[in-house]
N, C-alpha and C. Protein backbone atom coordinates (compact mmCIF):
# COMPACT_ATOMS: atom_id res chain seq x y z
N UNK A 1 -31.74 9.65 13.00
CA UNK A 1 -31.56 10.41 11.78
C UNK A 1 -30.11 10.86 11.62
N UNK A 2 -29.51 11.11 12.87
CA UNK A 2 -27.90 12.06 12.46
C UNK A 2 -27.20 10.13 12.18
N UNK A 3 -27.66 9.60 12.88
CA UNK A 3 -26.61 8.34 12.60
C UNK A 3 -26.65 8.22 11.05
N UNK A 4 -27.83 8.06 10.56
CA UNK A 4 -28.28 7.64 9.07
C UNK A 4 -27.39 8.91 7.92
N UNK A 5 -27.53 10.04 8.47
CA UNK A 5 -26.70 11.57 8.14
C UNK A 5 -25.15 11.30 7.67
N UNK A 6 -24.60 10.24 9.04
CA UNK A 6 -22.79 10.39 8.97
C UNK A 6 -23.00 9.18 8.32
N UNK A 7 -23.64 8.18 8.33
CA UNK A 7 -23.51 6.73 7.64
C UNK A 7 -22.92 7.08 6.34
N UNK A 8 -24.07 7.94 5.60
CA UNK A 8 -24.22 8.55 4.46
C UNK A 8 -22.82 9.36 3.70
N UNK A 9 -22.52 9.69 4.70
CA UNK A 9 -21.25 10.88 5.01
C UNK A 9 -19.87 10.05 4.72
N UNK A 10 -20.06 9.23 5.84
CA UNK A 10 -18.68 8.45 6.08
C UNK A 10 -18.81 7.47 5.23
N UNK A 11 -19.68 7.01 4.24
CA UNK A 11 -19.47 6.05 2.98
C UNK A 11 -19.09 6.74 1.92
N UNK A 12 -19.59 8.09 1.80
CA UNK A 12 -19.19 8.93 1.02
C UNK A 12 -17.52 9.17 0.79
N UNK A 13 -16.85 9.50 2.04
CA UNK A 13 -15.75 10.32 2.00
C UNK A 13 -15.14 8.88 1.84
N UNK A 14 -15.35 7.63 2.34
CA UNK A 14 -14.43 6.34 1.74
C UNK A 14 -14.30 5.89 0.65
N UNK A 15 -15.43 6.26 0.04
CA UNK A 15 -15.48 5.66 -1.41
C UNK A 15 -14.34 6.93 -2.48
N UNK A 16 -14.75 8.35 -2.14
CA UNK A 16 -14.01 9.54 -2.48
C UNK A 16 -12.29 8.99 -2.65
N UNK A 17 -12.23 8.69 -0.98
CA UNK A 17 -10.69 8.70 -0.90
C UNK A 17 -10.48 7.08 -1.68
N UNK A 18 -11.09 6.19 -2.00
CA UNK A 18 -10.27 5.06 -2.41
C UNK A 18 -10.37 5.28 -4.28
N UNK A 19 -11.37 5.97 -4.45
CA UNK A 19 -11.15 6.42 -5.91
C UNK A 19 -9.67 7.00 -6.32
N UNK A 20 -9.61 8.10 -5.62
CA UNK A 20 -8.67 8.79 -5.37
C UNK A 20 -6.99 8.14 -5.52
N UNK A 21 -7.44 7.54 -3.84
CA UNK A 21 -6.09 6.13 -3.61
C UNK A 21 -5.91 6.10 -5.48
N UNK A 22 -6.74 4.89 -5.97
CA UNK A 22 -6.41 4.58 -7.26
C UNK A 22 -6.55 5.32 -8.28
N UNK A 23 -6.95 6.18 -8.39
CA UNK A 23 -6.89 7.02 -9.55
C UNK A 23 -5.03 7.64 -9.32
N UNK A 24 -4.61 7.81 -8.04
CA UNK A 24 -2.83 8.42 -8.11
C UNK A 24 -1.99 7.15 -8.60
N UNK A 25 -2.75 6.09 -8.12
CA UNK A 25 -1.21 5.10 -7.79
C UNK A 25 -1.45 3.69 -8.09
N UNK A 26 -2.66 3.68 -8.80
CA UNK A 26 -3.02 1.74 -10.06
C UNK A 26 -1.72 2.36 -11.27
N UNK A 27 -1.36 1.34 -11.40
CA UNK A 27 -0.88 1.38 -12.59
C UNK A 27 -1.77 0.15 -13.61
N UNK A 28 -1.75 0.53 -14.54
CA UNK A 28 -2.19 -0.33 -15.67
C UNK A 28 -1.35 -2.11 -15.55
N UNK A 29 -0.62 -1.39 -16.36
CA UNK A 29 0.13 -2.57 -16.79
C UNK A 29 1.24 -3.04 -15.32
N UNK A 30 0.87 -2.80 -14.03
CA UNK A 30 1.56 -3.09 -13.49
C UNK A 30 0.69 -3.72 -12.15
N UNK A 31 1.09 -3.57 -10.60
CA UNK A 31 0.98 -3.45 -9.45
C UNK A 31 -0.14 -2.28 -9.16
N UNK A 32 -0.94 -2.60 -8.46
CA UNK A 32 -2.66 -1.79 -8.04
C UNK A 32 -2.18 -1.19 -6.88
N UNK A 33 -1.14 -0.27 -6.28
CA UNK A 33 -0.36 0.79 -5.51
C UNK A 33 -1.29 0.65 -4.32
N UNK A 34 -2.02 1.73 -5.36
CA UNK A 34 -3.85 2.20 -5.03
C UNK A 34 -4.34 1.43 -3.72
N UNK A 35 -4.88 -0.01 -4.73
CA UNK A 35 -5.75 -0.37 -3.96
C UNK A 35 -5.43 -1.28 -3.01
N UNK A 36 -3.71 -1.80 -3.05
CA UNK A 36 -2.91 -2.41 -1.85
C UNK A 36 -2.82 -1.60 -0.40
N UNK A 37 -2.67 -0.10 -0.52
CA UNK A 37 -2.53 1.10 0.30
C UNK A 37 -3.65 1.11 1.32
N UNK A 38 -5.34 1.02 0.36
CA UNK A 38 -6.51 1.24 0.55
C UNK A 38 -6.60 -0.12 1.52
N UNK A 39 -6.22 -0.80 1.55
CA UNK A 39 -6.94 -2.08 1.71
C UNK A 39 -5.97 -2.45 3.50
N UNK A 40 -4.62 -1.91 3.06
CA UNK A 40 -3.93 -2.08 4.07
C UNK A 40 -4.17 -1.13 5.29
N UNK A 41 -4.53 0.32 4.75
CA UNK A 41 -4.86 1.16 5.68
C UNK A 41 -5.84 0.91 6.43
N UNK A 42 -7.29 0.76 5.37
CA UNK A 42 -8.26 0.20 6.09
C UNK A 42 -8.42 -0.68 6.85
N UNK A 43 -7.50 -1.93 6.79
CA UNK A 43 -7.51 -2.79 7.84
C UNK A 43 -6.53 -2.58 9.00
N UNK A 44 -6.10 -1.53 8.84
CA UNK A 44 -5.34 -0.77 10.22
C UNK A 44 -6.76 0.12 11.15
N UNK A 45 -7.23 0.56 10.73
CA UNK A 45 -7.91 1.69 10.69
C UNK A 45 -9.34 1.05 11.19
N UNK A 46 -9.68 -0.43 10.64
CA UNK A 46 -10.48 -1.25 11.31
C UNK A 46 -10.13 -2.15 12.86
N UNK A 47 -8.69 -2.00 12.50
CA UNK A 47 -7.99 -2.56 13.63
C UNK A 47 -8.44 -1.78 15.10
N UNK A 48 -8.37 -0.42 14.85
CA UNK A 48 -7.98 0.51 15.73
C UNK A 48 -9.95 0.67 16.32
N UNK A 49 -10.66 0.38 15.78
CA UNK A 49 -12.02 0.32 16.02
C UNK A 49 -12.70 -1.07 16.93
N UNK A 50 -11.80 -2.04 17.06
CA UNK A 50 -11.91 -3.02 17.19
C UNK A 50 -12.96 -3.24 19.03
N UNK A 51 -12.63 -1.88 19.51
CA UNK A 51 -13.84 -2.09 20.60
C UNK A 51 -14.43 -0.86 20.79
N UNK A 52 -14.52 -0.32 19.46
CA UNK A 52 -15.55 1.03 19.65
C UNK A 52 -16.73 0.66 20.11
N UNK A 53 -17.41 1.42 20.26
CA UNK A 53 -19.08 1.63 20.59
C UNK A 53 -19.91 1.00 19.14
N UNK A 54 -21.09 -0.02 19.24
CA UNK A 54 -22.10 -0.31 17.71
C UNK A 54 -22.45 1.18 16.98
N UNK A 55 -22.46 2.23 17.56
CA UNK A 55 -22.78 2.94 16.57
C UNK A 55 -21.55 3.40 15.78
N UNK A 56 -20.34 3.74 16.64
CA UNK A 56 -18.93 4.59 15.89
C UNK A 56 -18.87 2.93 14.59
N UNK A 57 -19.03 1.49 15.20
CA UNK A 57 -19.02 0.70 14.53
C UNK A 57 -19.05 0.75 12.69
N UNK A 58 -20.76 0.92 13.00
CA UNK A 58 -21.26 0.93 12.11
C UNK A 58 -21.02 2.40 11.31
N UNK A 59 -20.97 3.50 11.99
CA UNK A 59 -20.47 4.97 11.20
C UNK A 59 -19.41 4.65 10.41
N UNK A 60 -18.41 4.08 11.08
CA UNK A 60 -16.60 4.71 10.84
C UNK A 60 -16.59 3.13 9.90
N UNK A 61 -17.10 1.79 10.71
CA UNK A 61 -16.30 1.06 9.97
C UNK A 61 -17.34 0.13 9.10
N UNK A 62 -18.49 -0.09 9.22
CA UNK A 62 -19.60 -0.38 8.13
C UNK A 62 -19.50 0.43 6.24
N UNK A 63 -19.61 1.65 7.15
CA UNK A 63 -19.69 2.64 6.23
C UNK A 63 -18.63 3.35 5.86
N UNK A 64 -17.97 4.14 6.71
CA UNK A 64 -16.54 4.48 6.48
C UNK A 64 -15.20 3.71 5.56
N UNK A 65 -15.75 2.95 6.42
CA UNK A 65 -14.08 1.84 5.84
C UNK A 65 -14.75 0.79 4.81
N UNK A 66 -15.95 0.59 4.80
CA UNK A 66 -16.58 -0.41 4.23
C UNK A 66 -16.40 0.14 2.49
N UNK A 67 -16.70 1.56 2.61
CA UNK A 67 -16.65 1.93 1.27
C UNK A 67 -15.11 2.62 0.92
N UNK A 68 -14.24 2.42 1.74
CA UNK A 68 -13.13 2.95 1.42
C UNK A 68 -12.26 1.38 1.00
N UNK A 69 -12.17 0.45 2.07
CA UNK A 69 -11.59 -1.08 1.11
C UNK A 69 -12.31 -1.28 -0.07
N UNK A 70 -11.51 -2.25 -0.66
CA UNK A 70 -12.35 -2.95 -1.48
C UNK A 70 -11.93 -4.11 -1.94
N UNK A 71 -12.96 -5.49 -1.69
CA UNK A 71 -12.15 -6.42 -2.01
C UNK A 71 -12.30 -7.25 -3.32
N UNK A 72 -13.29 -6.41 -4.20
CA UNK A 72 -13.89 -6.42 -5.53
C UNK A 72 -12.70 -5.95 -5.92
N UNK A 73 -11.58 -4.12 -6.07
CA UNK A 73 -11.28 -4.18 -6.87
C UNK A 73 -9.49 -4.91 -6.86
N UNK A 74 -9.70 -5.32 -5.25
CA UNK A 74 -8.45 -6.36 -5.51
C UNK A 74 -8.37 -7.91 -6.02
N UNK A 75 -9.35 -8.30 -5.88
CA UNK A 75 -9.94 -9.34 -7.19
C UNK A 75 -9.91 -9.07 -8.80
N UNK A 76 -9.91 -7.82 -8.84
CA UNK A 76 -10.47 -7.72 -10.83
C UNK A 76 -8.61 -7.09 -10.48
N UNK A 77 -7.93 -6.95 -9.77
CA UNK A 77 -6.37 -6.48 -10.28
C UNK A 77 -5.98 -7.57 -10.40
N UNK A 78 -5.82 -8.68 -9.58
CA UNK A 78 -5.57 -10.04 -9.82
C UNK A 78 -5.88 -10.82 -11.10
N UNK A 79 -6.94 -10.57 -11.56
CA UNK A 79 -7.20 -11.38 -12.25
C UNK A 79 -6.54 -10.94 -13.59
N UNK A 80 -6.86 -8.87 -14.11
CA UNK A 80 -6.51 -8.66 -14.46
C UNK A 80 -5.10 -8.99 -14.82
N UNK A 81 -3.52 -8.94 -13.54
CA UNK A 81 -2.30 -9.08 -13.72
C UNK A 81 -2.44 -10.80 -14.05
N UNK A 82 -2.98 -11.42 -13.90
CA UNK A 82 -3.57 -13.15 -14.44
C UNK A 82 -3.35 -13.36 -15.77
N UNK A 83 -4.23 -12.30 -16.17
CA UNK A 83 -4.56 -12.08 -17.78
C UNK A 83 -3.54 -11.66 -18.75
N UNK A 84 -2.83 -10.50 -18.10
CA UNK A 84 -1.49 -10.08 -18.53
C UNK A 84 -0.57 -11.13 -18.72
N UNK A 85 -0.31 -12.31 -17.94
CA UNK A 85 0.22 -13.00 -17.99
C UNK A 85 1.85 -12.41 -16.66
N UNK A 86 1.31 -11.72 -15.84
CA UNK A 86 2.00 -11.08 -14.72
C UNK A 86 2.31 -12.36 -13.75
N UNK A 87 2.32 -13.74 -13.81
CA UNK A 87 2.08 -14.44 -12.80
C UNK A 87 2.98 -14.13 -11.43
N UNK A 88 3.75 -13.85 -11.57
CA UNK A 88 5.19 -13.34 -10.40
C UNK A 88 4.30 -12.57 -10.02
N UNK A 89 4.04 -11.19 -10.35
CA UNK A 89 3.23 -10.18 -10.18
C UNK A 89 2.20 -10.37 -9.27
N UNK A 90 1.47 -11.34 -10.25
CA UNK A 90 0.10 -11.45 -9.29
C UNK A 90 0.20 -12.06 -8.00
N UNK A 91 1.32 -13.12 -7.91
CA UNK A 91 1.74 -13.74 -6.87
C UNK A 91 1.78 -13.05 -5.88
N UNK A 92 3.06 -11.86 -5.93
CA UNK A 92 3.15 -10.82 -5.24
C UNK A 92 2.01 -10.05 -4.79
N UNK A 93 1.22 -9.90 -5.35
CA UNK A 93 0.14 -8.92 -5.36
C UNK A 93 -0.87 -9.66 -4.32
N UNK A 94 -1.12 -10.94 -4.18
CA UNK A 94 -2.23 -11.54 -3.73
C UNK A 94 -1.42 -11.81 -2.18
N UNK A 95 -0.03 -12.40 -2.05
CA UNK A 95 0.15 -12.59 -0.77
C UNK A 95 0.44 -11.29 0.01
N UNK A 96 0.67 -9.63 -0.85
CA UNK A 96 0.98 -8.77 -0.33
C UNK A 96 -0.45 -8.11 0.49
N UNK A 97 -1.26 -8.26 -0.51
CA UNK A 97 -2.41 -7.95 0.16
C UNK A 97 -3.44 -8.34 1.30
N UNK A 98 -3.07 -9.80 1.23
CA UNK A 98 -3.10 -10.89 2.45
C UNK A 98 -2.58 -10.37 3.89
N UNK A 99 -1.12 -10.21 3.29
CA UNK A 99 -0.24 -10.15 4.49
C UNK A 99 -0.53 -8.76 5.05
N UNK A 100 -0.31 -7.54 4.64
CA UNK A 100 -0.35 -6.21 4.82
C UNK A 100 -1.71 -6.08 5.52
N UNK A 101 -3.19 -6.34 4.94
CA UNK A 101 -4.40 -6.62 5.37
C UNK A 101 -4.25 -6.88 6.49
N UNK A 102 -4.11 -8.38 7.37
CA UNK A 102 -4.55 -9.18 8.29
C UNK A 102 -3.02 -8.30 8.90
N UNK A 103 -1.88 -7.54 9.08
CA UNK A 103 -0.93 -7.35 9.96
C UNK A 103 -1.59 -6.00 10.25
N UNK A 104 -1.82 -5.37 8.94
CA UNK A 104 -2.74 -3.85 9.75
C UNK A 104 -3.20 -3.91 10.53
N UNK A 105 -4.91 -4.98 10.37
CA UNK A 105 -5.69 -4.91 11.49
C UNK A 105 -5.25 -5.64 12.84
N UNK A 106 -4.04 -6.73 12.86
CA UNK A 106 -3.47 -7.13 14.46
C UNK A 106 -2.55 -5.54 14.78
N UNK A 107 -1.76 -4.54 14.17
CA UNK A 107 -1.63 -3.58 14.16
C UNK A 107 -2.50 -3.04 15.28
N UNK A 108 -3.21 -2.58 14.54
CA UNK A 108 -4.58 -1.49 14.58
C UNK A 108 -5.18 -2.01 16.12
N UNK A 109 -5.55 -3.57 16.05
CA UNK A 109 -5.95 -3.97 17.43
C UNK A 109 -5.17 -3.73 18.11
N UNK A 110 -3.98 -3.73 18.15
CA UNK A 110 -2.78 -4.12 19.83
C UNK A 110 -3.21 -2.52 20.05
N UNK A 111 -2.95 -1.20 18.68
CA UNK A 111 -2.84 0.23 19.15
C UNK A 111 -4.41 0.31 20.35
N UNK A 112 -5.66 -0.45 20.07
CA UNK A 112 -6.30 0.50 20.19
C UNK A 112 -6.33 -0.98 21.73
N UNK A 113 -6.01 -2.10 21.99
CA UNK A 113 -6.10 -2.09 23.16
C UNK A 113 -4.77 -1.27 24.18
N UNK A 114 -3.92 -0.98 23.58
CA UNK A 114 -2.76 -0.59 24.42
C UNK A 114 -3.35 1.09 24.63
N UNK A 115 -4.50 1.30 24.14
CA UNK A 115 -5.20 2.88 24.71
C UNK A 115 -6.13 2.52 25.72
């Protein structure tokens, strides 16, 4: 029951903070700040979990981080800056999120084996 409690909890406060993330720092007509930040952190932050225990697993990074990335709304920014006719932009936008993503979480892993 308490697992099912923080599941609940820790999807909560991810989804909170990535609203958040983007509600300060999407721009419209530009670069998704927001959800580059969200996406990069989280895969730091998944990094660093990388030999927790199945339950912190599933708490922190099922649920936690699961609802704090998102890789829905870095798809609809893409497509969106697509539409704009942003192509440089989107360019930028798609390998930044690539790159930043997958370096967080080798990041995140080396921190949490070098503990």
């Amino acid at each position: 029951m308490i697992t099912a409690i923080t599941f609940v909890l820790a999807a909560a406060a991810g989804a909170l903070a990535r609203a958040e993330a983007g509600r300060r720092w999407n721009r419209e007509d530009g670069l998704a700040v927001g959800t580059l930040v969200v996406n990069a952190t989280g895969s730091f932050l998944l990094g660093l979990l990388w030999e927790a225990t199945p339950p912190a697993l599933t708490v922190l990074g099922a649920a936690g981080l699961g609802a704090y990335t998102t890789f829905s709304s870095f798809a609809g920014d893409a497509v969106a800056l697509t539409q704009r006719r942003r192509l440089a932009l989107t360019s930028l936008y798609i390998v930044a999120s690539c790159t930043l993503g997958v370096a967080g979480a080798a990041a995140g892993m080396s921190v949490a084996e070098a503990w």
